[in-house]
Protein backbone atom coordinates (compact mmCIF):
# COMPACT_ATOMS: atom_id res chain seq x y z
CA UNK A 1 -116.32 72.13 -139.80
CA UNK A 2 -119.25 74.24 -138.30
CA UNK A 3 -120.34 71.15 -136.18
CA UNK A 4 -117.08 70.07 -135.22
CA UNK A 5 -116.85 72.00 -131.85
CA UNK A 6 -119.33 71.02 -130.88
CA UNK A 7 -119.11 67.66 -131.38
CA UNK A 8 -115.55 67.58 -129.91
CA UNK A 9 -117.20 69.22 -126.95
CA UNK A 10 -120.16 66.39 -126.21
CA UNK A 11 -117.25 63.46 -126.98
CA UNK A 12 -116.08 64.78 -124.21
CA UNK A 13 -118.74 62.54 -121.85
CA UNK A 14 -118.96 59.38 -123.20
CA UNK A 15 -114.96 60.12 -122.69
CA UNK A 16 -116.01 60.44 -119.16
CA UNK A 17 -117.64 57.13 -119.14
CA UNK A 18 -114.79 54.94 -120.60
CA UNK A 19 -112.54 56.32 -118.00
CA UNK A 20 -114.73 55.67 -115.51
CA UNK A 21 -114.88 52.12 -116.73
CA UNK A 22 -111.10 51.94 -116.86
CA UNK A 23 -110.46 52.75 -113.30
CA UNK A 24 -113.27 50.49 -111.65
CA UNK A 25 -112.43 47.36 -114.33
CA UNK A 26 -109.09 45.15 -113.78
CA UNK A 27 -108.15 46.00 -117.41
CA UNK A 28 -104.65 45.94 -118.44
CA UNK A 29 -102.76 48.73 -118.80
CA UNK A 30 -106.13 50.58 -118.15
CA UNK A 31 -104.79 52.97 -115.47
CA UNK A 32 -102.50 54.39 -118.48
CA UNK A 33 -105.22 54.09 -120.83
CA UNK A 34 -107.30 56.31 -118.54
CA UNK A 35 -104.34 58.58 -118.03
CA UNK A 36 -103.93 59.05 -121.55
CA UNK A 37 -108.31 59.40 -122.65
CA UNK A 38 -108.12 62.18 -119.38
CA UNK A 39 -105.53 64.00 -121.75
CA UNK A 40 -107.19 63.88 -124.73
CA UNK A 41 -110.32 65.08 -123.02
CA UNK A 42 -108.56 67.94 -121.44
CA UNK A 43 -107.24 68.79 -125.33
CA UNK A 44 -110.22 68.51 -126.34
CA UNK A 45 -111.29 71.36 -124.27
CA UNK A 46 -108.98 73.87 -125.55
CA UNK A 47 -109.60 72.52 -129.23
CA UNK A 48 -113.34 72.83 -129.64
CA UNK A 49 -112.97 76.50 -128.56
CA UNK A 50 -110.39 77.19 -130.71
CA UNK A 51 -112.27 75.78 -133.64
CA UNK A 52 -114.90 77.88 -132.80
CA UNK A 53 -112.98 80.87 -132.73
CA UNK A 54 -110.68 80.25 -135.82
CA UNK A 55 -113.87 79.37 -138.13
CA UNK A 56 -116.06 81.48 -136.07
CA UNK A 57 -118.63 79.47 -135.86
CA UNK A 58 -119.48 80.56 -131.55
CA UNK A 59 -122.99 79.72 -130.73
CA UNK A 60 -124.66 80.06 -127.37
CA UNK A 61 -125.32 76.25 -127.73
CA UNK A 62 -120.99 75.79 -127.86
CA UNK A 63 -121.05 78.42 -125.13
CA UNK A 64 -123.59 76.61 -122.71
CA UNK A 65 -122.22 73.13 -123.39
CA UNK A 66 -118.73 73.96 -123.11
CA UNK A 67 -118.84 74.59 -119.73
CA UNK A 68 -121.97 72.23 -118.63
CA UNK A 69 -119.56 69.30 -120.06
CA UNK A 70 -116.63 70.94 -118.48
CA UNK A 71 -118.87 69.87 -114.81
CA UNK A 72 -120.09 67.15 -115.83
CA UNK A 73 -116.88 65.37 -116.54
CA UNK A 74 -115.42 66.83 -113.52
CA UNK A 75 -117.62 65.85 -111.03
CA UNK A 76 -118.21 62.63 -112.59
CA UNK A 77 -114.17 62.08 -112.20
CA UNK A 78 -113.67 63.33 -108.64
CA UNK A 79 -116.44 60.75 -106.96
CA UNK A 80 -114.55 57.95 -108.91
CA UNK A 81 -111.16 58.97 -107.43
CA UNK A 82 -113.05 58.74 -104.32
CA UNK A 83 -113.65 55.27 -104.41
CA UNK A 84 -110.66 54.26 -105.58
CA UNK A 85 -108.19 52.83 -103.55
CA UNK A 86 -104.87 53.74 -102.17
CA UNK A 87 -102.86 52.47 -99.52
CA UNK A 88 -105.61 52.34 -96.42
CA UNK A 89 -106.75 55.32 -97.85
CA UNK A 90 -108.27 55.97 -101.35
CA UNK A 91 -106.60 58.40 -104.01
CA UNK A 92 -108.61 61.51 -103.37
CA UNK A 93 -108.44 61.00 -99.59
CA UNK A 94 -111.91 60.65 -97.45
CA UNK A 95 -111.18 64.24 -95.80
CA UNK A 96 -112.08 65.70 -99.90
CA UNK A 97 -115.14 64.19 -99.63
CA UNK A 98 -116.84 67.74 -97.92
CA UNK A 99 -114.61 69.31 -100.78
CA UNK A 100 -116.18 67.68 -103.77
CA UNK A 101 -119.66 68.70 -102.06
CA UNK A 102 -118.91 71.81 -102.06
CA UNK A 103 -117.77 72.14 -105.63
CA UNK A 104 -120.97 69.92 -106.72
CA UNK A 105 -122.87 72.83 -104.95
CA UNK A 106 -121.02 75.78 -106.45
CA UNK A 107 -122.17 73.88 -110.24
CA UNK A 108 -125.37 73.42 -109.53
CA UNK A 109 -125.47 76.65 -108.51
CA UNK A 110 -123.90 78.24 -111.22
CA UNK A 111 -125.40 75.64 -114.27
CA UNK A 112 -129.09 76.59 -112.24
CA UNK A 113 -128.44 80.16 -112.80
CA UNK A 114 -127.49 79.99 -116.45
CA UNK A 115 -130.42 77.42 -117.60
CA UNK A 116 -132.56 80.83 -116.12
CA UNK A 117 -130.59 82.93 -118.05
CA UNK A 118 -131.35 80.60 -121.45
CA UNK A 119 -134.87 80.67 -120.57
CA UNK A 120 -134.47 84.49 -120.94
CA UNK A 121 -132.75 84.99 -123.55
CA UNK A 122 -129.58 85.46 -121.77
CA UNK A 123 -126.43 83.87 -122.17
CA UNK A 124 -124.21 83.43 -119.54
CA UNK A 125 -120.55 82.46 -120.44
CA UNK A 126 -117.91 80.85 -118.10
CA UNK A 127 -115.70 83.88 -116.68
CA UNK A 128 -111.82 83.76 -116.38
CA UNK A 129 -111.94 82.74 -113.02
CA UNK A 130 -114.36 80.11 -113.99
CA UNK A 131 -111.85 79.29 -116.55
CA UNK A 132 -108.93 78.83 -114.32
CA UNK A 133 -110.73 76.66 -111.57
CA UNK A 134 -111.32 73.97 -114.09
CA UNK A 135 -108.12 74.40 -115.64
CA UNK A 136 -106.76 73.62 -112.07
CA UNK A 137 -109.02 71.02 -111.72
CA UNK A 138 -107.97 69.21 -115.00
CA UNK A 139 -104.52 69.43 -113.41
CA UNK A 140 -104.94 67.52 -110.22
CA UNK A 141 -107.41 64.85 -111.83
CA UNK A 142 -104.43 64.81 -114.81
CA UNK A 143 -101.63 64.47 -111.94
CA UNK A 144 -103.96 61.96 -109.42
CA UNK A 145 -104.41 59.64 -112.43
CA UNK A 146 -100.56 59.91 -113.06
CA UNK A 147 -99.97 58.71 -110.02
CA UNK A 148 -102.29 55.73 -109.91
CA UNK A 149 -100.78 54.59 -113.48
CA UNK A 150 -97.14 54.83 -111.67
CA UNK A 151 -98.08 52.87 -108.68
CA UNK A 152 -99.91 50.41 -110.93
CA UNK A 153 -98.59 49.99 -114.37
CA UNK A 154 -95.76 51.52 -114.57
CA UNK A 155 -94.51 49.69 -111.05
CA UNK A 156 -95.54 46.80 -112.57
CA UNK A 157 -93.49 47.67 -116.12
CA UNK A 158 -90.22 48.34 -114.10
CA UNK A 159 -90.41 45.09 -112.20
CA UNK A 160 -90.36 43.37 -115.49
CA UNK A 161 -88.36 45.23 -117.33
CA UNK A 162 -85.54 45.31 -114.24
CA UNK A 163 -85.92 42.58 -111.92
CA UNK A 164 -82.81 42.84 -110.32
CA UNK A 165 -83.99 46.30 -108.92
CA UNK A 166 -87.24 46.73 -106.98
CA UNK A 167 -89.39 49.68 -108.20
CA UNK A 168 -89.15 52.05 -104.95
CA UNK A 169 -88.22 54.96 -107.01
CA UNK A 170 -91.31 54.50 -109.23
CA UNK A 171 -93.72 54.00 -106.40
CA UNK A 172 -92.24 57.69 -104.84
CA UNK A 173 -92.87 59.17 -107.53
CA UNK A 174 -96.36 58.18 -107.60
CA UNK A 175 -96.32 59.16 -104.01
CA UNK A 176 -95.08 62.33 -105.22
CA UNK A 177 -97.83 62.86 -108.14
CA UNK A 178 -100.36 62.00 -105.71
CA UNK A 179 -98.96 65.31 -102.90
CA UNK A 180 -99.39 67.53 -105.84
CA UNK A 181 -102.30 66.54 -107.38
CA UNK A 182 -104.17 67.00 -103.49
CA UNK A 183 -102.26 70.25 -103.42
CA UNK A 184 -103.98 71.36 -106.68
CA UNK A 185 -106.87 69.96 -105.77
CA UNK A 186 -106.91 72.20 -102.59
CA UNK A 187 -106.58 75.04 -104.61
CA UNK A 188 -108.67 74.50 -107.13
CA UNK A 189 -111.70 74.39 -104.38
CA UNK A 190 -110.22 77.43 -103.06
CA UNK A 191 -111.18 79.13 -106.50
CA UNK A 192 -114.21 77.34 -107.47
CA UNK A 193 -115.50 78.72 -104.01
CA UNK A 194 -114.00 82.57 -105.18
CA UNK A 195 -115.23 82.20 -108.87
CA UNK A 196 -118.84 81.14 -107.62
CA UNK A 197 -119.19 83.64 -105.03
CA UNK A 198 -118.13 86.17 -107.46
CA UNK A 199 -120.08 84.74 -110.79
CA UNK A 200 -123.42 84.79 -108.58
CA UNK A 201 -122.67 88.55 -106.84
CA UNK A 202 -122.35 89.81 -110.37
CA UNK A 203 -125.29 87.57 -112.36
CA UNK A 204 -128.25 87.37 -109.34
CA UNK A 205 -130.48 89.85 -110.37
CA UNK A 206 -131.00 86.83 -113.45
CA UNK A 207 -133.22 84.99 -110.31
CA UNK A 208 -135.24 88.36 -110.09
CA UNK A 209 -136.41 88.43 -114.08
């Protein structure tokens, strides 16, 4: 049990990986597949804490790689949705592309200032606001991969499973996932930029030890 959060917590990138894989690869059912691994990642998140917590077994290791996996599997996820596509378009539209800079930036930033901090003794943990962007994050990726599973598989499902009606209604509602999970998406660069500004006010004197 003392390992387990961790471990739950580095799972959490070969995770990455596999739905990755899923969305590049013509694999059956593997827009759902990557829908549902996304999920589990996302639980995984809020578990490995948890654990942590309820056995109290916190390290600064846990701490660190909590939130280093948190951007790696983020960032790793947001250029994929930006090569895959949709309509003439891809699913995280071309216009997000100066978005997902900037929130590359604000991690490197923020992961830069906390491997200083470990080299003096300092550790640096992720900050409500911190906490929120990602959660925010988790919810458009969650919602933009909901929407590629309804236009794909779950189109696909109805038009077997009801051939006698077309699957409009399914492909709205994909249309529909997709408006919500750019609107969180918006926001959630709205507060990684507020959360980073306001992480490095409070923490740069770490650059001056």
């Amino acid at each position: 049990m003392k390992h387990l959060p961790n471990i739950l917590t580095l799972s959490r990138i070969p995770l990455m990986f596999v739905i990755v894989a899923l969305l590049c690869l013509n694999v059956p059912s593997g827009d759902t597949i990557a829908l549902v691994l996304f999920g589990v990642a996302a639980l995984s998140d809020w578990l490995d804490g948890y654990l942590a917590r309820r056995y109290a077994v916190v390290s600064n290791f846990g701490k660190l790689m909590d939130a280093l996996t948190d951007k790696i599997i983020m960032v790793g996820l947001f250029v994929t949705l930006l090569t895959q596509p949709w309509g003439g378009d891809t699913l995280l539209p071309r216009w997000c592309v100066l978005l997902v800079m900037v929130i590359i930036c604000r991690e490197f930033l923020i992961t830069g200032m906390r491997l200083v901090a470990a080299a003096n003794g300092q550790v640096l943990a992720a900050e409500s606001a911190g906490k929120l962007k990602t959660v925010l994050q988790m919810i458009s990726v969650f919602l933009l991969l909901g929407a590629r599973a309804c236009a794909t598989d779950w189109a696909s499902l109805w038009s077997l499973c009801c051939p006698t009606h077309d699957a409009s209604y399914v492909l709205q509602m994909a249309e529909y996932l997709r408006e919500l999970g750019l609107w969180s998406f918006v926001v959630a660069v709205i507060l990684t930029i507020y959360s980073g500004t306001g992480y490095l006010k409070r923490n740069w004197n770490i650059f001056k030890l």
